[in-house]
C-alpha atoms as a PDB file:
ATOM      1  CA  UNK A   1     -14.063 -36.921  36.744  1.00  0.00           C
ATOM      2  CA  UNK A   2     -16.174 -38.319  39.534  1.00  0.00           C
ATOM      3  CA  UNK A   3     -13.465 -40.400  42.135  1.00  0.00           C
ATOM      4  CA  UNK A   4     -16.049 -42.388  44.011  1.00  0.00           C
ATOM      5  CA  UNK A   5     -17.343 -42.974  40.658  1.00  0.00           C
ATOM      6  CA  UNK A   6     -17.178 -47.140  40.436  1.00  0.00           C
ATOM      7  CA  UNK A   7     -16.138 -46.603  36.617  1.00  0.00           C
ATOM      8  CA  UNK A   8     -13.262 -43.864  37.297  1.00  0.00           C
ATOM      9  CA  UNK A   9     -10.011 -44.600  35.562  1.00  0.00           C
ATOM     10  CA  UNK A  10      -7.480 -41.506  36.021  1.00  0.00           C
ATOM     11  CA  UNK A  11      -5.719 -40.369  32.867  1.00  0.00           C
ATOM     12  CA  UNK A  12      -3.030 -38.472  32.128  1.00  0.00           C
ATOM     13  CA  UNK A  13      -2.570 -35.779  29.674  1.00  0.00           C
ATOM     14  CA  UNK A  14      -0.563 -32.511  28.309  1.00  0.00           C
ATOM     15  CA  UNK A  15      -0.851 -29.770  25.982  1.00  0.00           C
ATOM     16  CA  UNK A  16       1.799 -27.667  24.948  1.00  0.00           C
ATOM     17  CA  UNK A  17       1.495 -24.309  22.855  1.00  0.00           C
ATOM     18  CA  UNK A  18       4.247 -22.391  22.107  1.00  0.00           C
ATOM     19  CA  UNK A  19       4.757 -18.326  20.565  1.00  0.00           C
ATOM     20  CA  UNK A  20       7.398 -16.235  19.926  1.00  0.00           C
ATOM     21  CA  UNK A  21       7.256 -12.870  22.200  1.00  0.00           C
ATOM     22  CA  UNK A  22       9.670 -10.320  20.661  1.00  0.00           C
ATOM     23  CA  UNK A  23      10.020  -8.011  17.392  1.00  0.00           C
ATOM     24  CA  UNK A  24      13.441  -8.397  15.477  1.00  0.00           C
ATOM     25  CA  UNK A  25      15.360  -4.884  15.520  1.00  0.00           C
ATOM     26  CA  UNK A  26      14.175  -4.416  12.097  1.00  0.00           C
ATOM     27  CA  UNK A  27      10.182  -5.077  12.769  1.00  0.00           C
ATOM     28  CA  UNK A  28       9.787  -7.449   9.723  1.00  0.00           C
ATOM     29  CA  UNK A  29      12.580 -10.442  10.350  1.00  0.00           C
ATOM     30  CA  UNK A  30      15.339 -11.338  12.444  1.00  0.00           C
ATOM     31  CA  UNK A  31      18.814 -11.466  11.217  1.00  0.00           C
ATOM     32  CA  UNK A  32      21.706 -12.974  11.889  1.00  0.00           C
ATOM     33  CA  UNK A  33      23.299 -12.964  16.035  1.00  0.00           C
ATOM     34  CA  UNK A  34      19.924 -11.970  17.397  1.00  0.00           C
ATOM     35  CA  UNK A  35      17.883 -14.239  19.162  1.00  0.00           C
ATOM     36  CA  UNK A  36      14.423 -15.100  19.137  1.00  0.00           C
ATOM     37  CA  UNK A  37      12.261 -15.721  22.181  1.00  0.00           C
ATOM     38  CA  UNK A  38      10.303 -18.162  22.716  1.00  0.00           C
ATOM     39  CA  UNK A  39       7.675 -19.437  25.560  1.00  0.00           C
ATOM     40  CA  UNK A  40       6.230 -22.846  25.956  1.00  0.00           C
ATOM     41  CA  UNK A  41       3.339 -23.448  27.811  1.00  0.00           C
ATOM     42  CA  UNK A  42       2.619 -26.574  28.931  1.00  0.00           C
ATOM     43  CA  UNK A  43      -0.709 -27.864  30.709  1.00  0.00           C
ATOM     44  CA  UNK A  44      -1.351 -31.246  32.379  1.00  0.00           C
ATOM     45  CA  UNK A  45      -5.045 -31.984  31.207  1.00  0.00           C
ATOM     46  CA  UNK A  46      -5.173 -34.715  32.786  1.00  0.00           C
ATOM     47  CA  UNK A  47      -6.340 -35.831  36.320  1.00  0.00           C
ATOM     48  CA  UNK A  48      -2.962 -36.739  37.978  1.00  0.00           C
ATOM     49  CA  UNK A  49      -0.126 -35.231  38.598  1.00  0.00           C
ATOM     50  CA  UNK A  50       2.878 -35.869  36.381  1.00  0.00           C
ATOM     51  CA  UNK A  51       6.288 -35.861  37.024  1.00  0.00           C
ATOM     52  CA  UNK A  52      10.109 -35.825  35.440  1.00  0.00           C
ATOM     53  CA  UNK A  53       8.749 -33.023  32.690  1.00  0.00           C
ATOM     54  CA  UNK A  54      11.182 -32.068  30.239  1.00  0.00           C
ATOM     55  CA  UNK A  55      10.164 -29.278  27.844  1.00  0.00           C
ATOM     56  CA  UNK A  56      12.149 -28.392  24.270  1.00  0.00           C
ATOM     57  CA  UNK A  57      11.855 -26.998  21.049  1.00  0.00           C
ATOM     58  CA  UNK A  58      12.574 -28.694  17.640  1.00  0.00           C
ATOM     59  CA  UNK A  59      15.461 -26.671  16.610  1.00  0.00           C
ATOM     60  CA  UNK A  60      17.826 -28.272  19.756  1.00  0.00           C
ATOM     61  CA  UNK A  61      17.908 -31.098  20.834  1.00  0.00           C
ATOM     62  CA  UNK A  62      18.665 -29.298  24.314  1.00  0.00           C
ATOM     63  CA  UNK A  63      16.065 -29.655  26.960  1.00  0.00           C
ATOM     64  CA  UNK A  64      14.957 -26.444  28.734  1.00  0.00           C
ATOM     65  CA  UNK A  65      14.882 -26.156  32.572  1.00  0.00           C
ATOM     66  CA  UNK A  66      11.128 -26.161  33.931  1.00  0.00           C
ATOM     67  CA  UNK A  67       9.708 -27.718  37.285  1.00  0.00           C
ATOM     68  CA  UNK A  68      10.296 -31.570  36.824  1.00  0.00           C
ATOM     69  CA  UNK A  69       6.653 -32.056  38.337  1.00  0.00           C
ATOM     70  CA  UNK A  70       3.260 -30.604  36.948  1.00  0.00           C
ATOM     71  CA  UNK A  71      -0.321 -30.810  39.115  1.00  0.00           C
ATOM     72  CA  UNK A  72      -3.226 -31.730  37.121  1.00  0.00           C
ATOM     73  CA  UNK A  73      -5.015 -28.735  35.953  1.00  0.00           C
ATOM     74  CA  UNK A  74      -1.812 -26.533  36.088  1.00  0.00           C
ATOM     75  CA  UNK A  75      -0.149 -24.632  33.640  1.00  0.00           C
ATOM     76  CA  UNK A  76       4.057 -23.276  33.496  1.00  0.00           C
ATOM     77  CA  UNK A  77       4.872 -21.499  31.253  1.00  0.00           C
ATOM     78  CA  UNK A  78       8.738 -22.056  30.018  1.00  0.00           C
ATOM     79  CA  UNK A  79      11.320 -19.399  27.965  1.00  0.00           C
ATOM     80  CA  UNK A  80      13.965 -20.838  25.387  1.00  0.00           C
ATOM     81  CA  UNK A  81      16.218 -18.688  23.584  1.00  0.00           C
ATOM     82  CA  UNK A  82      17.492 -19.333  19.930  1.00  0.00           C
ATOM     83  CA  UNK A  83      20.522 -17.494  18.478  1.00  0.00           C
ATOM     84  CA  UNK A  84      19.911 -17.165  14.612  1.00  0.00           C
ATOM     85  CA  UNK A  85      22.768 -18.083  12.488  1.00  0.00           C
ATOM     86  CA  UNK A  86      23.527 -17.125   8.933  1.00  0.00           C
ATOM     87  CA  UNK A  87      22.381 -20.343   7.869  1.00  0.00           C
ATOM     88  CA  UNK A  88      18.520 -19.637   9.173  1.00  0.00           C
ATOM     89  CA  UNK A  89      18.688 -15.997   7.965  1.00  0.00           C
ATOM     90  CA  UNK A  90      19.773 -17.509   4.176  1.00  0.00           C
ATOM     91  CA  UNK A  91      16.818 -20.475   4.778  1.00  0.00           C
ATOM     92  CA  UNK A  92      14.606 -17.102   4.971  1.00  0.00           C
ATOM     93  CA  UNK A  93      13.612 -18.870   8.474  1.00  0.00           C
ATOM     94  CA  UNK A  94      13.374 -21.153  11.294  1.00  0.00           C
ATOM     95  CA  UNK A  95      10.334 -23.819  11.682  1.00  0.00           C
ATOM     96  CA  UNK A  96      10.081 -25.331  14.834  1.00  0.00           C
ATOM     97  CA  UNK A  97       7.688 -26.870  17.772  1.00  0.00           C
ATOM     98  CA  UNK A  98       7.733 -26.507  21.292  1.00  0.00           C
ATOM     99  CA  UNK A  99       7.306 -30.269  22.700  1.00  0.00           C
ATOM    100  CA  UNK A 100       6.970 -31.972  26.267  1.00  0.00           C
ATOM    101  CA  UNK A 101       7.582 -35.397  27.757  1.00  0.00           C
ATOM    102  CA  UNK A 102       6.111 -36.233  31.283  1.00  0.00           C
ATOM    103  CA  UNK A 103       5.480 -39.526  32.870  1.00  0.00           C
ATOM    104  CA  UNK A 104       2.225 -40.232  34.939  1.00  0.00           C
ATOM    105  CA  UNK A 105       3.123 -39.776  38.422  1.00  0.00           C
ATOM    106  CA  UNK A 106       0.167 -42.131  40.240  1.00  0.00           C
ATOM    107  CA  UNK A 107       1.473 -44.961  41.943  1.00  0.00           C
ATOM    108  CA  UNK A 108      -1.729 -46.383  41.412  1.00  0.00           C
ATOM    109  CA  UNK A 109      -0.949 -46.692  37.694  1.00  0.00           C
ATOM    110  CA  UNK A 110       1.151 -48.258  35.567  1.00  0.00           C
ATOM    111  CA  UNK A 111       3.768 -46.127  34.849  1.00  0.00           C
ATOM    112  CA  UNK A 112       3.796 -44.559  31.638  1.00  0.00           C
ATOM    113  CA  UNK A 113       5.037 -41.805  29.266  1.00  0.00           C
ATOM    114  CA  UNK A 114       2.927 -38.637  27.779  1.00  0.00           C
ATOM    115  CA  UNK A 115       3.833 -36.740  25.398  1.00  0.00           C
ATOM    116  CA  UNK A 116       2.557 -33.629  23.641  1.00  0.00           C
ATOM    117  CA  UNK A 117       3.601 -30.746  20.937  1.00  0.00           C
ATOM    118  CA  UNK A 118       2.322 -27.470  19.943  1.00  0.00           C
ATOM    119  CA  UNK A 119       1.550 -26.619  16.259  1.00  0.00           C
ATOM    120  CA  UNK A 120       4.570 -25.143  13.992  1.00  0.00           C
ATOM    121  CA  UNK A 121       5.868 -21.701  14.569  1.00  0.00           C
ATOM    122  CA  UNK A 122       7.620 -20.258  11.683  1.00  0.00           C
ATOM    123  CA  UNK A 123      10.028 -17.377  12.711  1.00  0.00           C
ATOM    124  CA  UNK A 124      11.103 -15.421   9.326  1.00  0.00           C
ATOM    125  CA  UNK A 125      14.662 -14.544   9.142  1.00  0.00           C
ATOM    126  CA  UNK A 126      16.943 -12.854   6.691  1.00  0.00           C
ATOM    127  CA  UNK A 127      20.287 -11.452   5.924  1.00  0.00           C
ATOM    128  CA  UNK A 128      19.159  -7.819   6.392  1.00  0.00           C
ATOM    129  CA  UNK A 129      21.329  -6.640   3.711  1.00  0.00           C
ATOM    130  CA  UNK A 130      19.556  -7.063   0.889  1.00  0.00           C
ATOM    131  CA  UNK A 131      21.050 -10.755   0.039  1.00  0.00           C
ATOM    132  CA  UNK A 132      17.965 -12.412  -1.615  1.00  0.00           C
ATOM    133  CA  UNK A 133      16.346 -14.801   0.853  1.00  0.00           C
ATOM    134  CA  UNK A 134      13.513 -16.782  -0.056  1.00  0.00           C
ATOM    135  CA  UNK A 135      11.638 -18.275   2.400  1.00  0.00           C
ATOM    136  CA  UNK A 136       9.635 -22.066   1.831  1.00  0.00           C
ATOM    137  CA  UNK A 137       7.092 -22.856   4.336  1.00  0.00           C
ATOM    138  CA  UNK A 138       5.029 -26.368   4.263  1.00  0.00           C
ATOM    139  CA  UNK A 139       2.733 -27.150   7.155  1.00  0.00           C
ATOM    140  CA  UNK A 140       0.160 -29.333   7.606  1.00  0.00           C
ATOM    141  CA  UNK A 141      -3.318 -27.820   7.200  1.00  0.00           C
ATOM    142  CA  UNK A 142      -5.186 -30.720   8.286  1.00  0.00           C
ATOM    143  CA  UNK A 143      -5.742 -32.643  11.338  1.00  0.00           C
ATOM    144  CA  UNK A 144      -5.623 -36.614  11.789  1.00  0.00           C
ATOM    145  CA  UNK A 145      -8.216 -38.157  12.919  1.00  0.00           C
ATOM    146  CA  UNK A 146      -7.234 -39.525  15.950  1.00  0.00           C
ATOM    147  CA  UNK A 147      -5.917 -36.615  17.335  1.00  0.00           C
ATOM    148  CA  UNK A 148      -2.456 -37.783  17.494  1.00  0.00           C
ATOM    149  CA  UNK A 149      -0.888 -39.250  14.637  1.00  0.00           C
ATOM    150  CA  UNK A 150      -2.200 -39.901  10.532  1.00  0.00           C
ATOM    151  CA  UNK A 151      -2.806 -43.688   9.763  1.00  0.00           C
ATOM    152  CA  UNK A 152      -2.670 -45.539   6.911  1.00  0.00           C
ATOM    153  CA  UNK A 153      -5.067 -44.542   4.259  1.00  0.00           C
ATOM    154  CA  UNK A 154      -5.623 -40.551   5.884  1.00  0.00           C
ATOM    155  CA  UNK A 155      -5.164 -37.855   3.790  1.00  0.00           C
ATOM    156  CA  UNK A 156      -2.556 -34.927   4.902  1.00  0.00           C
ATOM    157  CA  UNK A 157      -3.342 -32.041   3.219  1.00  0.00           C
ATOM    158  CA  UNK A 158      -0.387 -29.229   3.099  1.00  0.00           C
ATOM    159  CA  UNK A 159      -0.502 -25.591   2.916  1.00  0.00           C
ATOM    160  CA  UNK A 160       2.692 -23.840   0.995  1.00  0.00           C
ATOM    161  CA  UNK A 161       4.012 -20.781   1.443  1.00  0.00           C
ATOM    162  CA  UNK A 162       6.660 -18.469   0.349  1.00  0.00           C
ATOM    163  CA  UNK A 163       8.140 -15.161   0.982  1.00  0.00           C
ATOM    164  CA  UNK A 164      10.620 -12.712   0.467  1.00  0.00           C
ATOM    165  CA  UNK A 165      12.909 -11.253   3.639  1.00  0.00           C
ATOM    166  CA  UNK A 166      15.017  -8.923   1.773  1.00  0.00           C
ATOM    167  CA  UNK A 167      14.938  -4.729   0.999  1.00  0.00           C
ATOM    168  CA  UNK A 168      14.732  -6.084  -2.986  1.00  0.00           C
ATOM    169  CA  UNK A 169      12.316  -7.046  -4.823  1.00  0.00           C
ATOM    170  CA  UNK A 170      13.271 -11.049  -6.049  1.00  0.00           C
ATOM    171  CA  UNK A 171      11.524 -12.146  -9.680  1.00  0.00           C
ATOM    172  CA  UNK A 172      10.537 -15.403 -11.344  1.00  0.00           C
ATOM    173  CA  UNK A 173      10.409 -17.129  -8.252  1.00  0.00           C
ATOM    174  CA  UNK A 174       8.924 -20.722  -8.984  1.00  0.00           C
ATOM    175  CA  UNK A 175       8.224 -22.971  -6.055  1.00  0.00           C
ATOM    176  CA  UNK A 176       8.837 -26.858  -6.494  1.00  0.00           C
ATOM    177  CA  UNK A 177       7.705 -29.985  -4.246  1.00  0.00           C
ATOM    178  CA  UNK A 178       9.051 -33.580  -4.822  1.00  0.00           C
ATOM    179  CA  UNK A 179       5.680 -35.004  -2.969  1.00  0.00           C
ATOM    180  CA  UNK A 180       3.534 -32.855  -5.549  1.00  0.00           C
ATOM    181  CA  UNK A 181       2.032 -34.884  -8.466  1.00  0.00           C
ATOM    182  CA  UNK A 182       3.132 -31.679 -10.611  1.00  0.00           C
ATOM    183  CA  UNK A 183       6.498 -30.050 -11.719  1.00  0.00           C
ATOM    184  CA  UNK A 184       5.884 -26.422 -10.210  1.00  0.00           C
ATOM    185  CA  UNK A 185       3.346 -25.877  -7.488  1.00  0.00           C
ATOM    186  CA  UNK A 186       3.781 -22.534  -7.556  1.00  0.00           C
ATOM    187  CA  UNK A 187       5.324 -19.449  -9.338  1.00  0.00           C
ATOM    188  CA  UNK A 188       5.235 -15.434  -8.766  1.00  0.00           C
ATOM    189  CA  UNK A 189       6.626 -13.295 -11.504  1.00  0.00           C
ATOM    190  CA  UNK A 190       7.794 -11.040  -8.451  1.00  0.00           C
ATOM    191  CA  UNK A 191       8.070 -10.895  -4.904  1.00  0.00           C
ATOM    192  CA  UNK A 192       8.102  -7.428  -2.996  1.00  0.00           C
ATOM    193  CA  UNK A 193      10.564  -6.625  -0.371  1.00  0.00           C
ATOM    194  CA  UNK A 194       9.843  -8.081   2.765  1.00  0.00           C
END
């Protein structure tokens, strides 16, 4: 953007994207008391700065420490650490977003609140001793039109998954949704180990 443009309004704006950046001890899934780690990047796309950031992930409501002002065109990146319980290894998983709230730090502007998310990360789990452990995974495969949010009368499309975290082999597994118009969406006569 142009500033001695006559027609320049600044915006404001963030990404976020967020990864997990270790292995689990057993290279397929994480088990129970080890913790995942994660990074979320954050970038302020817009053309001023932005100020009282607070980054987090879906599966806490706890916000993580990062700088509590972001220059436009920068990027931090941010660690947050998640212990997995026995509860997430027996889901077969954890499901989460990394997320960011800023507000626009012109005085020039009305004040006002950005937010942003990064897609789903799934993070497959398990008991690691050969408890069966499913894992269910729905995620949105489509994108709204906006941008932002869906709006009445878009179509969300979803992609479903499932998997097996365990040293056994798990049979008849038949997968069910309550939105789906029919009874089973989705059956395997087996699963292999891991």
């Amino acid at each position: 953007p142009d500033a001695d443009d006559p027609d320049y309004k600044p915006a404001a704006g963030l990404t976020v994207d967020m990864t997990y950046t270790n292995t689990p001890a057993n290279g397929s899934f994480f088990t129970p008391g080890e913790v995942i780690e994660y990074l979320i990047t954050v970038t302020n796309t817009g053309d001023v700065p932005l100020t009282n950031l607070q980054v987090g992930n879906s599966s806490s409501e706890a916000v993580v420490p990062a700088p509590s002002e972001i220059a436009p065109g920068q990027t931090i990146q941010v660690p947050y650490y998640k212990l997995v319980y026995e509860g997430d290894a027996k889901a077969g998983g954890i499901n989460s977003y990394g997320h960011a709230n800023a507000f626009n730090g012109d005085p020039a502007l009305p004040e006002s609140l950005v937010s942003g998310r990064s897609t789903d990360v799934f993070v497959p789990c398990g008991m690691g001793d050969g408890t069966p452990s499913v894992y269910y995974l729905k995620t949105v495969a489509n994108a709204p039109a906006n941008g932002l949010y869906f709006t009445e009368g878009e179509t969300i499309k979803y992609r479903l998954s499932f998997g097996n975290n365990t040293k056994k082999d798990i049979y008849n597994i038949t997968l069910n949704d309550p939105m789906a118009n029919t009874r089973s969406v989705a059956f395997a006569r087996r699963l292999k180990a891991g």
